[in-house]
Protein backbone atom coordinates (compact mmCIF):
# COMPACT_ATOMS: atom_id res chain seq x y z
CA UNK A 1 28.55 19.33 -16.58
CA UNK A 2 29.09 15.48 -16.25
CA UNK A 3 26.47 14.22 -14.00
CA UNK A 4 27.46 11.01 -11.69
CA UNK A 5 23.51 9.76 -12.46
CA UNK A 6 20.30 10.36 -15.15
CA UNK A 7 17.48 9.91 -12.58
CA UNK A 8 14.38 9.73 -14.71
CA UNK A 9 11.12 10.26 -12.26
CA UNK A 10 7.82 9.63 -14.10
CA UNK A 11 4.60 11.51 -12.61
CA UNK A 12 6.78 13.77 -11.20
CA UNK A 13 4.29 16.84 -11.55
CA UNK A 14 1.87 15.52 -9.17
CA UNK A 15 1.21 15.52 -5.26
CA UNK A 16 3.79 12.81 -4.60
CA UNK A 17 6.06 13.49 -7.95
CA UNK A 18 6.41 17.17 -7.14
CA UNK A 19 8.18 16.60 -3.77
CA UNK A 20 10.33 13.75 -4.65
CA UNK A 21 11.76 16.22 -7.59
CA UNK A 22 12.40 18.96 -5.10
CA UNK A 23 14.15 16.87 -2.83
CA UNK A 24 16.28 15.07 -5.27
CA UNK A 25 17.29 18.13 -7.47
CA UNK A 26 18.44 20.18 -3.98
CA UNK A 27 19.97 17.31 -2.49
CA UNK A 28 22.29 15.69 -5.10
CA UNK A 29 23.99 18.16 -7.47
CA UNK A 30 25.58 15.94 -9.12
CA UNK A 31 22.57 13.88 -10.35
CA UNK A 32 20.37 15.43 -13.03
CA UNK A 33 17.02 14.60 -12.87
CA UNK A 34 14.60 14.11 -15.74
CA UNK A 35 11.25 14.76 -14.37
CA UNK A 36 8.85 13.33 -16.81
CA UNK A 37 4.50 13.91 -16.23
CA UNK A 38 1.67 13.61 -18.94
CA UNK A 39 0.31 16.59 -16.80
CA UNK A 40 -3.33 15.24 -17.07
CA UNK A 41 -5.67 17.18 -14.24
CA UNK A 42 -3.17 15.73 -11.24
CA UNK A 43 -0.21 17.18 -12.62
CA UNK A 44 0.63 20.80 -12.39
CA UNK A 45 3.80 22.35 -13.20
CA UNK A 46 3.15 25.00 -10.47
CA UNK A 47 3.93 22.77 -8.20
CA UNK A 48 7.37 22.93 -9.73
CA UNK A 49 8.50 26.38 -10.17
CA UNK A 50 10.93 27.19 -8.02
CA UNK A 51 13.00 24.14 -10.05
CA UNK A 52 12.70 25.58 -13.32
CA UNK A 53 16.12 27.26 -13.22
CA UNK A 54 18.04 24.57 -11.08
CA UNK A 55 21.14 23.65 -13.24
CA UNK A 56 20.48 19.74 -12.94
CA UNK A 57 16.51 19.48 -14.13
CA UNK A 58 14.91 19.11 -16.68
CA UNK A 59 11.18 18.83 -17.55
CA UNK A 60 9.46 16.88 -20.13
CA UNK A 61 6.00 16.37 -21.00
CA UNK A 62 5.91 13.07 -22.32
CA UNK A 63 3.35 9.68 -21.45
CA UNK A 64 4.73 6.35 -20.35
CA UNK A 65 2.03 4.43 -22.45
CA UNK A 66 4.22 6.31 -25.38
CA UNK A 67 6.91 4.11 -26.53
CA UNK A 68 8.43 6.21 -28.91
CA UNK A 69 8.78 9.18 -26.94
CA UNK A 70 9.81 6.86 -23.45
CA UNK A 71 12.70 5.39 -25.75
CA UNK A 72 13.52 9.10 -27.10
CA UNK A 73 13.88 10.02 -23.30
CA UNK A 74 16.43 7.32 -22.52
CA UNK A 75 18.29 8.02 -25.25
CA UNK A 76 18.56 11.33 -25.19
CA UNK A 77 19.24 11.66 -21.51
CA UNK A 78 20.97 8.52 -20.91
CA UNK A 79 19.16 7.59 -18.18
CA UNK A 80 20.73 5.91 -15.72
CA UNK A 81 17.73 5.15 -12.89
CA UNK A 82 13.83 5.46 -12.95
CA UNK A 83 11.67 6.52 -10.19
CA UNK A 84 8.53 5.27 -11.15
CA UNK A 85 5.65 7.22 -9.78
CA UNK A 86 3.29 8.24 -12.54
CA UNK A 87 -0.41 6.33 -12.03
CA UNK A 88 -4.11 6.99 -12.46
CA UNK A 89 -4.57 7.12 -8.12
CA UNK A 90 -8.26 8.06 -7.14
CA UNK A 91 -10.30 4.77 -6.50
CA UNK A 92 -13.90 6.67 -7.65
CA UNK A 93 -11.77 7.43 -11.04
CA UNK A 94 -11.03 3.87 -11.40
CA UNK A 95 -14.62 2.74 -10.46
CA UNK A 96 -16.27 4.84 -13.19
CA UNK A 97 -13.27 4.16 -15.82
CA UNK A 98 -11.24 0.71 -14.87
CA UNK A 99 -9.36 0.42 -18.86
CA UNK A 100 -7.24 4.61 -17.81
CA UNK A 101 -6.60 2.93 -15.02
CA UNK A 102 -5.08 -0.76 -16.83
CA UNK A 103 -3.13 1.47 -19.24
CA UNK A 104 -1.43 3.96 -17.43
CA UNK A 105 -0.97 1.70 -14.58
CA UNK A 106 -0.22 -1.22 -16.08
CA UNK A 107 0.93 -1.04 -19.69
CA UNK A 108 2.81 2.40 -18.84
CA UNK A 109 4.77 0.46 -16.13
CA UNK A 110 5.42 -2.18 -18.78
CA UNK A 111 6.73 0.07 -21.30
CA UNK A 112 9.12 1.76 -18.33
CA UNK A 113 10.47 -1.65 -17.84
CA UNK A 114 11.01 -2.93 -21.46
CA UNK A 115 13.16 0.31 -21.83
CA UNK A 116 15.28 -0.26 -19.11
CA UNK A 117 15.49 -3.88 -20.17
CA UNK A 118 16.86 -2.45 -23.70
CA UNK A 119 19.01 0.15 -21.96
CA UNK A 120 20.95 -1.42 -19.21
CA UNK A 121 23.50 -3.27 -18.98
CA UNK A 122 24.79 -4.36 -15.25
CA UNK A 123 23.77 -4.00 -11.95
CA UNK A 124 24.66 -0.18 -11.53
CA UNK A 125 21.17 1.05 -12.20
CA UNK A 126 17.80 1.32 -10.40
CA UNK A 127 14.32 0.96 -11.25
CA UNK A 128 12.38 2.13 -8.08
CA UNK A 129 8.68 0.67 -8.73
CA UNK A 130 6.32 3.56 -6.28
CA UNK A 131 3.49 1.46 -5.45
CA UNK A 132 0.46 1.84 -2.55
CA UNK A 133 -0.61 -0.41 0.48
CA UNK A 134 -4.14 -0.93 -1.16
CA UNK A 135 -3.00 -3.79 -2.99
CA UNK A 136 -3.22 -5.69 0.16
CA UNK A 137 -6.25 -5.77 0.46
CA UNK A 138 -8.37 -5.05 3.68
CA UNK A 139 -7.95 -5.35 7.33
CA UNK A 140 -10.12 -6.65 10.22
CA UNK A 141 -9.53 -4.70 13.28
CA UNK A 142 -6.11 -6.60 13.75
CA UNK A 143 -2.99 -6.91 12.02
CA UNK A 144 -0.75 -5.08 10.05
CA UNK A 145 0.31 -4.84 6.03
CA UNK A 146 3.51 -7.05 5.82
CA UNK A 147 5.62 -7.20 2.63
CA UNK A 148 5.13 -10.79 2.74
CA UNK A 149 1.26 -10.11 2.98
CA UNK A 150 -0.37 -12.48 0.19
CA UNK A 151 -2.30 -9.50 -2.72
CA UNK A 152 -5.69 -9.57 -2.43
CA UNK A 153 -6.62 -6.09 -4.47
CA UNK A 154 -10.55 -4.91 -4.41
CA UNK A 155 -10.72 -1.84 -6.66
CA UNK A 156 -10.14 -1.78 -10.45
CA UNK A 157 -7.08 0.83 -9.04
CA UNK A 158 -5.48 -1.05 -6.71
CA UNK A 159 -5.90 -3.80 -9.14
CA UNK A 160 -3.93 -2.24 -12.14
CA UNK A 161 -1.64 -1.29 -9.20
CA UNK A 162 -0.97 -5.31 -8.16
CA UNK A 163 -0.42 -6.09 -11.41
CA UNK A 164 2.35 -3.77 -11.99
CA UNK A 165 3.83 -4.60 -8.59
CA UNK A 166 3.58 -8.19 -10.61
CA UNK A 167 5.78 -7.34 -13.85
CA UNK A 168 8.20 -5.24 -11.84
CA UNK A 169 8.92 -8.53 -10.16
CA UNK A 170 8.71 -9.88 -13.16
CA UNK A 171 11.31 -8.22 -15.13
CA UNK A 172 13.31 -8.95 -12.02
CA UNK A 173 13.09 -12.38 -12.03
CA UNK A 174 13.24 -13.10 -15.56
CA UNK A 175 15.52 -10.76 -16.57
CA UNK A 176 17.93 -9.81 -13.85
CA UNK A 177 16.32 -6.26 -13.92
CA UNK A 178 17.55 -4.25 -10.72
CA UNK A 179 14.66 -3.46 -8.93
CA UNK A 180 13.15 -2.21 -5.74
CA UNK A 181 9.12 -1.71 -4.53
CA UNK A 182 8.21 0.64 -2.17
CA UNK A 183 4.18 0.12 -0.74
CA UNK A 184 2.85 2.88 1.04
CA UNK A 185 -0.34 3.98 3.05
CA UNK A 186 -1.93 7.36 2.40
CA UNK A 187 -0.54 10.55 1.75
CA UNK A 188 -1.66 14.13 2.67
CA UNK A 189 0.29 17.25 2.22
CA UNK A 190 0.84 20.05 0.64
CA UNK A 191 -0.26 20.46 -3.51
CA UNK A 192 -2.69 17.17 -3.23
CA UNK A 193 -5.40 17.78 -5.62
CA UNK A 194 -8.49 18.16 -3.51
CA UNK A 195 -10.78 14.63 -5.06
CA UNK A 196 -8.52 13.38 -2.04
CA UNK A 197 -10.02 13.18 1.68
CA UNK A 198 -7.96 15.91 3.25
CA UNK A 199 -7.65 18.44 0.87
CA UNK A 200 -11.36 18.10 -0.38
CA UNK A 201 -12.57 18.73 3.30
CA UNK A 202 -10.57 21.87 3.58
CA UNK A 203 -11.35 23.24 0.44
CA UNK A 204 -15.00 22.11 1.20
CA UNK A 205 -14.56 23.98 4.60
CA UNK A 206 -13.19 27.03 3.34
CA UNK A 207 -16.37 27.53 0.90
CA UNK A 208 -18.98 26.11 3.47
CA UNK A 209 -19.83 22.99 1.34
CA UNK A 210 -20.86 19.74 2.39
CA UNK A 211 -18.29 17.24 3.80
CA UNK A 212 -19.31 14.60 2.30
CA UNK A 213 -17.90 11.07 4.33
CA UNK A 214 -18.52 7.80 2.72
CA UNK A 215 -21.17 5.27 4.58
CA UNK A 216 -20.37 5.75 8.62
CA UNK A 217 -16.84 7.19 8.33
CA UNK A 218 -15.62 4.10 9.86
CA UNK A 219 -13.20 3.59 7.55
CA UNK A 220 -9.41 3.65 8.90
CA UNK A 221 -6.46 4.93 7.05
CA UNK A 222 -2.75 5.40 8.12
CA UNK A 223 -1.87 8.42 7.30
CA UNK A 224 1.65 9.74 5.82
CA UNK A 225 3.29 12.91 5.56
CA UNK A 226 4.17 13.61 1.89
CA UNK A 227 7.59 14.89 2.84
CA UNK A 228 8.67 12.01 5.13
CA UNK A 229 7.32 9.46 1.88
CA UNK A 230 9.93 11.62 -0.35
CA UNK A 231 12.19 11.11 2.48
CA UNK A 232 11.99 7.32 1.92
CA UNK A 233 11.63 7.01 -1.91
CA UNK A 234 15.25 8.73 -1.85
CA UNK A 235 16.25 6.12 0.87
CA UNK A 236 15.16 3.11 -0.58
CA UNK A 237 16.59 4.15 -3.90
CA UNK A 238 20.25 4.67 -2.32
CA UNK A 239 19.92 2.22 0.15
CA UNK A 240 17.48 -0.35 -0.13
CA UNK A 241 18.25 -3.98 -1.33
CA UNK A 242 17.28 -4.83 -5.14
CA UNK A 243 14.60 -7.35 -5.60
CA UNK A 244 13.69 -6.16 -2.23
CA UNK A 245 9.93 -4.62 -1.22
CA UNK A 246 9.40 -1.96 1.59
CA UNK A 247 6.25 -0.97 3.18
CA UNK A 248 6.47 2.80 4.10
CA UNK A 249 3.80 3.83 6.80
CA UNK A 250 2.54 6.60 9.20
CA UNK A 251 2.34 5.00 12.11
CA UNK A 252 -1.29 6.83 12.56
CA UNK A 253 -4.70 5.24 12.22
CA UNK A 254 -7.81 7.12 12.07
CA UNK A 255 -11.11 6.32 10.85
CA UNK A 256 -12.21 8.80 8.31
CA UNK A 257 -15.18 10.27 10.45
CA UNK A 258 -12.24 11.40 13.22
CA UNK A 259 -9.72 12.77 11.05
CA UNK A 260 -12.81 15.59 9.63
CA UNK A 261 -13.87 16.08 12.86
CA UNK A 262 -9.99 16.77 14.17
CA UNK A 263 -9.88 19.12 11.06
CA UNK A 264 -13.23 21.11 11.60
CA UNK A 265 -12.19 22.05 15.08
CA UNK A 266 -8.55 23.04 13.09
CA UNK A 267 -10.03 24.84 10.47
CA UNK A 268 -12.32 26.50 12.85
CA UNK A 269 -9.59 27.90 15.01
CA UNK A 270 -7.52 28.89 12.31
CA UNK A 271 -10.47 30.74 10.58
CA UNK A 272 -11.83 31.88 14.18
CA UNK A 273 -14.95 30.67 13.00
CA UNK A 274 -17.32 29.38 16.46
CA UNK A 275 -16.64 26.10 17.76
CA UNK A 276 -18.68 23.16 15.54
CA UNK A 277 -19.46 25.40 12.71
CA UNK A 278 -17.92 23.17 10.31
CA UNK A 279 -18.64 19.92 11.78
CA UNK A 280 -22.14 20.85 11.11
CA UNK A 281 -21.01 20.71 7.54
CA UNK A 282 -20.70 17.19 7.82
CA UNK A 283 -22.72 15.24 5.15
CA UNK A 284 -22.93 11.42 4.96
CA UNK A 285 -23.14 10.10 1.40
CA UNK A 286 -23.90 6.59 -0.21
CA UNK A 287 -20.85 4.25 0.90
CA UNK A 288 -17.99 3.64 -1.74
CA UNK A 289 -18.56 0.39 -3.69
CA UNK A 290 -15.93 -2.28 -2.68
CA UNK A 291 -14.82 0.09 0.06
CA UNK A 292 -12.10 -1.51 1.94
CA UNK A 293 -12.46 -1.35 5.94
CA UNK A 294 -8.88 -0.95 7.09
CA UNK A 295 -5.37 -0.17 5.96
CA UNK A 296 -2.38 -0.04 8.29
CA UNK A 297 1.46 -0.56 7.40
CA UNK A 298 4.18 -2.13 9.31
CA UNK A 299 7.39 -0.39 8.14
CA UNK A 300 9.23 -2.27 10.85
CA UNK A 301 11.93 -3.63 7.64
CA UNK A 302 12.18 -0.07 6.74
CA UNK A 303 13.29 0.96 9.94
CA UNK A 304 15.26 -1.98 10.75
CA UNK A 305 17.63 -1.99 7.36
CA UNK A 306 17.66 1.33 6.22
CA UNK A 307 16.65 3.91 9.65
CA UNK A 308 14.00 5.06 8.67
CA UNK A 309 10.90 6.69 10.35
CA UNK A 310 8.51 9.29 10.18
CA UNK A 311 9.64 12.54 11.48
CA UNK A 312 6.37 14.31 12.28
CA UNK A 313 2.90 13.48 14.47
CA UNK A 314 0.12 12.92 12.24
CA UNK A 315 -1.64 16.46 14.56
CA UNK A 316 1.97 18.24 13.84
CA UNK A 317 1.87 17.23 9.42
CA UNK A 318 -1.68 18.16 9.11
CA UNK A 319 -1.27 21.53 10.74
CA UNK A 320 1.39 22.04 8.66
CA UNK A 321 -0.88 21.11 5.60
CA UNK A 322 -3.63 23.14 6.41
CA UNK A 323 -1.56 26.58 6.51
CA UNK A 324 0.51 25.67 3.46
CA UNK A 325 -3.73 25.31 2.09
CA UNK A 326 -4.91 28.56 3.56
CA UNK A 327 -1.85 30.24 2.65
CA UNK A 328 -2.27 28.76 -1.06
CA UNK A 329 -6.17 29.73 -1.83
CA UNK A 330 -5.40 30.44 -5.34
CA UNK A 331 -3.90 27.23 -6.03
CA UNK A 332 -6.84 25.51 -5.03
CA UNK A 333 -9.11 27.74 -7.17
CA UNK A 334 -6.78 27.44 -10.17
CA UNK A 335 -7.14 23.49 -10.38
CA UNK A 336 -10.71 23.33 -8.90
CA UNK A 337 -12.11 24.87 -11.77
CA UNK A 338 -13.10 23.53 -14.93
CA UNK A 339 -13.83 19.91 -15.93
CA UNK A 340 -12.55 19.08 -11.74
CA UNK A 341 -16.06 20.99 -10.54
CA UNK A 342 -17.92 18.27 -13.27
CA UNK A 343 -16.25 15.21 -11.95
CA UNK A 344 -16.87 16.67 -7.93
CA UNK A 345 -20.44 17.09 -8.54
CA UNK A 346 -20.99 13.72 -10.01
CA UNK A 347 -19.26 11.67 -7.46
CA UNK A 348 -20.46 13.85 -4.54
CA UNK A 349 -23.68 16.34 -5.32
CA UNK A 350 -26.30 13.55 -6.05
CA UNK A 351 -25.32 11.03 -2.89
């Protein structure tokens, strides 16, 4: 079959990855998509098999800091349009190991870009640059995450992560590379590796562990379905402007120590467990270093140009998360184990 596009999406594998893939392979037929992933601990192909025998995908295990194999992929496939999402993510990763973090993030993006660079010719191509609102900065209790807001990154993560927002503007700029940035606040769903807030307190809750909450739990997040971001990767990349940034947000702010109190009283119900048993599990550890106080988008351009918004309450998403979780135990058990119970008990046992 002739397809009308060669979508190449990097990190696809992972928590985000894994649902942009799903949506773009069922969606558009006529597009085949090249979903590439390193599959380090984030990336599981399990979260991909009911695509394995979809006509139009195709899986290849391959690392964007790998310039041989990247070039071997855009050759072979003749891609057409990259979806970049493939990044070190976790903050506490990037804390104890900053140089993963400046490679994949930052020399992998380069590499992505060179290739198109090489490759294209004309304006009838994409590179879709999937970046996160941390590069901002941090909040006061006031104000909102513009695109226009001036970078002011605080973690060796969201660092690497400003500085590829940097050369994807870069290769715009200099060399007419058709672009587009997407910045977006956090993510929960379903298949999120539990080192993340949501899915480590349900797994935590499920086994009776500690719930361990950084400082006070005074943190505040916006919070974004997983779904609804695939939902607006695939718009931007049809319909957003090139050259152009969009800030994709939740529209739901809640300081860390709320959202695992909302879930213990969810978890308890669903588990019929009495009322407070798991808030008792509640466990406050040493405070993040560099932890930033507040995050919160304004997606008002995304809404405006392209009509977009989130399609589910925060209360509705997470209920839907925690039954895809209890309904999934094995999953959890299958990529909790091994060196993932190391690196939890050395960010978490001894605070």
């Amino acid at each position: 079959m002739s397809y009308t596009k060669n979508v190449l999406i990097t990190g696809g594998a992972g928590f985000i990855g894994s649902h942009l893939a799903r949506l773009m392979v069922n969606k558009y037929p006529t597009y085949r998509i090249i979903n590439l992933d390193k599959l380090t601990y984030a990336g599981n192909l399990k979260n991909l098999e009911d695509l394995e025998n979809a006509p139009n995908y195709v899986f290849v295990k391959a690392d964007i800091c790998d310039q041989k194999a990247i070039s071997e992929v855009f050759t072979q496939y003749e891609i057409s349009d990259v979806i970049h999402l493939a990044a070190e993510s976790h903050v506490d990763r990037s804390i104890e190991g900053p140089m993963e973090f400046v490679m994949t993030n930052v020399v992998g993006t380069v590499n992505l870009l060179q290739q198109a660079k090489d490759n294209w010719k004309g304006d009838d191509h994409v590179f879709q640059h999937v970046s996160t609102d941390e590069v901002y900065g941090s909040l006061g209790a006031e104000g909102l995450f513009e695109e226009v807001t001036a970078y002011d990154p605080r973690s060796p993560y969201s660092s690497s992560k400003a500085s590829s927002d940097h050369f994807v503007r870069a290769f715009h700029h200099t060399y007419g590379l058709p672009i587009k940035i997407s910045n977006c606040s956090n993510n929960y769903g379903s298949h999120q590796f539990p080192e993340k807030l949501i899915p480590l307190m349900i797994n935590n809750i499920l086994q009776k562990k500690p719930l361990p909450i950084y400082g006070k739990g005074d943190n505040i997040r916006d919070w974004l379905w997983v779904e609804d971001h695939a939902s607006a990767i695939e718009t931007i990349f049809h319909g957003g402007r090139l050259g152009e940034s969009y800030n994709v947000g939740g529209l739901n702010e809640w300081t860390n120590l709320d959202l695992v109190l909302y879930l213990c009283r969810l978890m308890d119900k669903k588990l019929n467990r009495s009322e407070g048993e798991s808030e008792e599990l509640i466990t406050y550890v040493t405070d993040r270093a560099g932890h930033d106080m507040r995050y919160a988008i304004d997606a008002t351009k995304l809404e405006t140009e392209l009509n977009w918004k989130p399609s589910l309450k925060f209360e509705e998403g997470l209920e839907k998360t925690v039954d895809w979780y209890l309904a999934n135990e094995d999953w959890i058990q299958e990529v909790t184990s091994g060196s993932y119970r190391d690196y939890y008990e050395k960010m978490y046992q001894d605070r």
